[in-house]
Protein backbone atom coordinates (compact mmCIF):
# COMPACT_ATOMS: atom_id res chain seq x y z
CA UNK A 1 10.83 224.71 -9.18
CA UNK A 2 12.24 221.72 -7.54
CA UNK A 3 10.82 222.26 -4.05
CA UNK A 4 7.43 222.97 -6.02
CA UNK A 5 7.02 219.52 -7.69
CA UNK A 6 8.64 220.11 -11.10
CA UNK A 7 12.18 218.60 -10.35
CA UNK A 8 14.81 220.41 -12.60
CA UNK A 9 17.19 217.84 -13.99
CA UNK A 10 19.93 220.22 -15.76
CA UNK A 11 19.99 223.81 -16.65
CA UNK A 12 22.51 224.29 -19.57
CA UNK A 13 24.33 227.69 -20.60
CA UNK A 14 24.22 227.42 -24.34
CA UNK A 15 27.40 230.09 -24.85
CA UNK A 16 28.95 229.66 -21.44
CA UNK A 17 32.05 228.52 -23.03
CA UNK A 18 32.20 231.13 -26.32
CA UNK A 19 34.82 234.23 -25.77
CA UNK A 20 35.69 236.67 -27.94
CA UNK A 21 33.80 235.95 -30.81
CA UNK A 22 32.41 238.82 -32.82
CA UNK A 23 30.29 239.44 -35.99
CA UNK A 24 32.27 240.22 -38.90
CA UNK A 25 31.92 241.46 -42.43
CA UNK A 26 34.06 239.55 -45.24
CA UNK A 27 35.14 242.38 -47.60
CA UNK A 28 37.64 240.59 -49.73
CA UNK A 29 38.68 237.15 -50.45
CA UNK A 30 41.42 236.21 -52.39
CA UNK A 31 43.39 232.71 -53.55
CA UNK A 32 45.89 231.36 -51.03
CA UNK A 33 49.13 231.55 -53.28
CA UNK A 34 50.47 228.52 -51.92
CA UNK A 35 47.68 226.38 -51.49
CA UNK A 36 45.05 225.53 -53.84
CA UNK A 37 42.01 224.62 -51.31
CA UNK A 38 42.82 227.84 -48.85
CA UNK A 39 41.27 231.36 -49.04
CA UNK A 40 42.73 234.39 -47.74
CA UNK A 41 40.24 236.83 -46.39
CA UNK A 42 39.70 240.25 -45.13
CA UNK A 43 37.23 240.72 -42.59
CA UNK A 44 36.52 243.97 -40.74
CA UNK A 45 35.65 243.35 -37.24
CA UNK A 46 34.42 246.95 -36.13
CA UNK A 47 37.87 248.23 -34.32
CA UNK A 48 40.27 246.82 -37.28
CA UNK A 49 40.37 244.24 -40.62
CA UNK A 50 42.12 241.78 -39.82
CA UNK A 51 43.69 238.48 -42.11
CA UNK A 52 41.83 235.03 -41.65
CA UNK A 53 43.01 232.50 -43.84
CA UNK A 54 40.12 229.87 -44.09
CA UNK A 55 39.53 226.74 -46.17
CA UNK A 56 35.61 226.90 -46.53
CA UNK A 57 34.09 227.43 -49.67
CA UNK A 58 30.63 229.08 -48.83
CA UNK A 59 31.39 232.62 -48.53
CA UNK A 60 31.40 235.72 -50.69
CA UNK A 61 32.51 239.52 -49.60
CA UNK A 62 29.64 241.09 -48.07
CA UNK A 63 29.19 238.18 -45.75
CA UNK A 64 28.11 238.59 -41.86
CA UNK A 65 30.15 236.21 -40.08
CA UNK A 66 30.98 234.93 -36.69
CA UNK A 67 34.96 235.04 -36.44
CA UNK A 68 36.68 234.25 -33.62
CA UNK A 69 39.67 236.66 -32.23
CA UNK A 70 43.29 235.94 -31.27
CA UNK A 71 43.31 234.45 -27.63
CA UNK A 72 39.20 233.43 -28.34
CA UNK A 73 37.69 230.36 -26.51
CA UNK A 74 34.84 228.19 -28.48
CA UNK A 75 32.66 225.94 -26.59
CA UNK A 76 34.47 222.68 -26.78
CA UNK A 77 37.72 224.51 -25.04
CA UNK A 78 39.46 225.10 -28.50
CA UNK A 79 41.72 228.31 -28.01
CA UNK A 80 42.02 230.25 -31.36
CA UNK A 81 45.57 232.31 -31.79
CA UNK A 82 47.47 233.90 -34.33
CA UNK A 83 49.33 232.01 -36.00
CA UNK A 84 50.70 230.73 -39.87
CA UNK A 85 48.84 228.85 -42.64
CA UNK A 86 51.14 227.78 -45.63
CA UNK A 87 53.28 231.14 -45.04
CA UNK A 88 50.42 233.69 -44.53
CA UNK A 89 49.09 235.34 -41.47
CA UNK A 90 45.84 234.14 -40.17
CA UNK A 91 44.56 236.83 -36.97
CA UNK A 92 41.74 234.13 -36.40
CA UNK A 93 39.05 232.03 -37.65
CA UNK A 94 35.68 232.26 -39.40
CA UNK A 95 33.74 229.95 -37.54
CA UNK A 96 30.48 227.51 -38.62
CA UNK A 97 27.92 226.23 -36.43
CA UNK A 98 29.47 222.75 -35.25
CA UNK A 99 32.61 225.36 -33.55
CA UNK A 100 30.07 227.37 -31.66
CA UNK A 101 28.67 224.37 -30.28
CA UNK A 102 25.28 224.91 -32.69
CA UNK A 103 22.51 222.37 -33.54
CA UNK A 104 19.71 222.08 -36.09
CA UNK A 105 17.36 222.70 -32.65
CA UNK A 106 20.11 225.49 -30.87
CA UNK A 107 20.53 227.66 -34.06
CA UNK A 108 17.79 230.78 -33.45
CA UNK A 109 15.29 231.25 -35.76
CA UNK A 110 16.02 232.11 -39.22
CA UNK A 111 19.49 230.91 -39.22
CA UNK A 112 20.17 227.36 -41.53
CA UNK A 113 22.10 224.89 -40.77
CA UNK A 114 25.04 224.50 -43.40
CA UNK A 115 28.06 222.89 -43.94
CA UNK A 116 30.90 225.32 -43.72
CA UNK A 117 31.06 228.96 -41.84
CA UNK A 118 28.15 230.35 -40.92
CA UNK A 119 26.65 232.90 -42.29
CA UNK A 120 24.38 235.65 -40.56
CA UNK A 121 21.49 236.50 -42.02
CA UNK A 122 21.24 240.48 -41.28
CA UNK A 123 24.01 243.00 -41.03
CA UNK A 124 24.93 243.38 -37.43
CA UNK A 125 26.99 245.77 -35.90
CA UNK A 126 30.76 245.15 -36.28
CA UNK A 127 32.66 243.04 -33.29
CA UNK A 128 29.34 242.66 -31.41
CA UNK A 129 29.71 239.56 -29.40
CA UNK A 130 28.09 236.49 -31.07
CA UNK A 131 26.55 235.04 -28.41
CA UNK A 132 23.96 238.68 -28.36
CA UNK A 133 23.36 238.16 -31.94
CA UNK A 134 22.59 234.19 -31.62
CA UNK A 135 20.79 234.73 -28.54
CA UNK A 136 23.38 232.16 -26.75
CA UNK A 137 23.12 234.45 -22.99
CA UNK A 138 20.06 231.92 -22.40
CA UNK A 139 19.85 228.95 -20.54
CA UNK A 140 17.96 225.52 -21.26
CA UNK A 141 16.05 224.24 -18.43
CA UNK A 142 15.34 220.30 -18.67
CA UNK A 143 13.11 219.70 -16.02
CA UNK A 144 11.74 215.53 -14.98
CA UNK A 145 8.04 215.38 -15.69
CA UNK A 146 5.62 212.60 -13.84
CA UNK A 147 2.84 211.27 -15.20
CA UNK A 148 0.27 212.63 -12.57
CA UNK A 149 1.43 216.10 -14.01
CA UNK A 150 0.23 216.17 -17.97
CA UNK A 151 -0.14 219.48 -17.45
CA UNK A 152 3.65 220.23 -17.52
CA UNK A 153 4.20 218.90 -20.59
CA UNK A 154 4.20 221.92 -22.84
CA UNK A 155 6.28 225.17 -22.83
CA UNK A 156 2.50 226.98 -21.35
CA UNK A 157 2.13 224.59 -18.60
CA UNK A 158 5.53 225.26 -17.73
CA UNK A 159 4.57 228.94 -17.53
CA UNK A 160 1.80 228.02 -15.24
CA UNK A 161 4.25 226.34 -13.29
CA UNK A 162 6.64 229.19 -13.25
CA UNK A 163 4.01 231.83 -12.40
CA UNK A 164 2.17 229.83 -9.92
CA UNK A 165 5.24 229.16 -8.17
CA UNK A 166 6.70 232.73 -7.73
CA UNK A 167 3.70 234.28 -7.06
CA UNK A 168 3.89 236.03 -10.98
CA UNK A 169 1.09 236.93 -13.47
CA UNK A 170 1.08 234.54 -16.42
CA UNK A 171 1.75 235.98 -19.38
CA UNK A 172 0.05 234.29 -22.73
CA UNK A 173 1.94 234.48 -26.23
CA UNK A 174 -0.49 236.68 -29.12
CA UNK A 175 -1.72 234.25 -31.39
CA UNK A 176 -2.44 235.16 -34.55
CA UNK A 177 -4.41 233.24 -37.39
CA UNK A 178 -3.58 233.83 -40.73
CA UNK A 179 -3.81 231.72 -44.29
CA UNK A 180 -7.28 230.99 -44.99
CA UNK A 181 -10.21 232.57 -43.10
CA UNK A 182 -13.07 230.80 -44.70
CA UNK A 183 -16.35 230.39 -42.61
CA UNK A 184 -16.15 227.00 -40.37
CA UNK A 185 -19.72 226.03 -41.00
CA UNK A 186 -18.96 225.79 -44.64
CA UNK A 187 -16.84 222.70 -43.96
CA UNK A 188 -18.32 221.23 -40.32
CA UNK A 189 -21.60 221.73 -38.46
CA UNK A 190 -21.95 220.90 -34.78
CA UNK A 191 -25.06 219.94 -33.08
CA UNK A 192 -25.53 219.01 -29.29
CA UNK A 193 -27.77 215.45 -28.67
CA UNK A 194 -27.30 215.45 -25.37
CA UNK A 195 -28.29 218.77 -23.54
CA UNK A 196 -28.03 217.45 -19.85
């Protein structure tokens, strides 16, 4: 794309740096009985249930989560492991956007934004790997655009681009129209003054 006249200035991996974190399903949550603010939780992960002890505040049993295992990586090179919290086992961590490296632009559609874990908005199949289920095996292209090439400036001109340069067939999205399908000439006529 470079070499063509669209110079590429980054291509980002969105979850290069998540591993081994799978969708779970909360199935009990219980008080921490030696802390006040912590929850203990059971979450089956497909292959076992294991004990996360968390501190958010958002979640209910029946919740599709992202939890991340023992000897799990997120994006901002945090290593999760096994360990104690106030005398209890925790096998790992429920995790919320911010921890999987997640935006308000990043998250895929139909997923919110929210302050504590996140949670998933369809059942999923147990200990499938997040990044699958929050399409994060993409990458984000940011390419420099001139002025003398307008045309670039939108994810279809892109496509051109793309399909010019490897020889492809462009592909256009469907577009559908829905809401109100009154007649246009009810609201706006058009008339031509100049024929030539």
């Amino acid at each position: 794309m470079t070499m063509s006249g669209t110079k590429v200035e980054s291509v980002e991996e969105t979850g290069q740096n998540i591993d081994k974190v799978v969708v779970g399903k909360i199935i009990e949550i219980t008080p921490h009985p030696n802390a006040d603010s912590l929850l203990v939780t059971k979450v089956d992960v497909g292959n076992e249930v294991l004990q996360i002890i968390t501190g958010a505040t958002n979640i209910k049993e029946n919740d599709y989560v992202p939890v991340a295992l023992h000897g799990s990586t997120l994006p901002d090179g945090t290593k999760i492991k096994r360990g104690k919290l106030r005398g209890l086992e925790s096998a790992g961590m429920l995790c919320s956007p911010e921890e999987l490296g997640l935006t308000e632009e990043t998250l895929p559609e139909g997923i919110d934004m929210v302050d504590g874990i996140l949670i998933l908005p369809h059942e999923y199949p147990l200990g499938k790997d997040i990044k699958e289920v929050l399409e994060l095996n993409d990458k984000i292209v940011e390419f420099e655009i001139t002025n003398n090439r307008p045309d670039c400036l939108s994810m279809l001109g892109i496509a051109r681009e793309v399909a010019a340069t490897f020889g492809k067939k462009m592909k256009y999205p469907s577009i559908e129209v829905s809401g109100n399908r009154d007649d246009v000439s009810d609201y706006i006529s058009v008339s031509v003054e100049d024929k030539d």
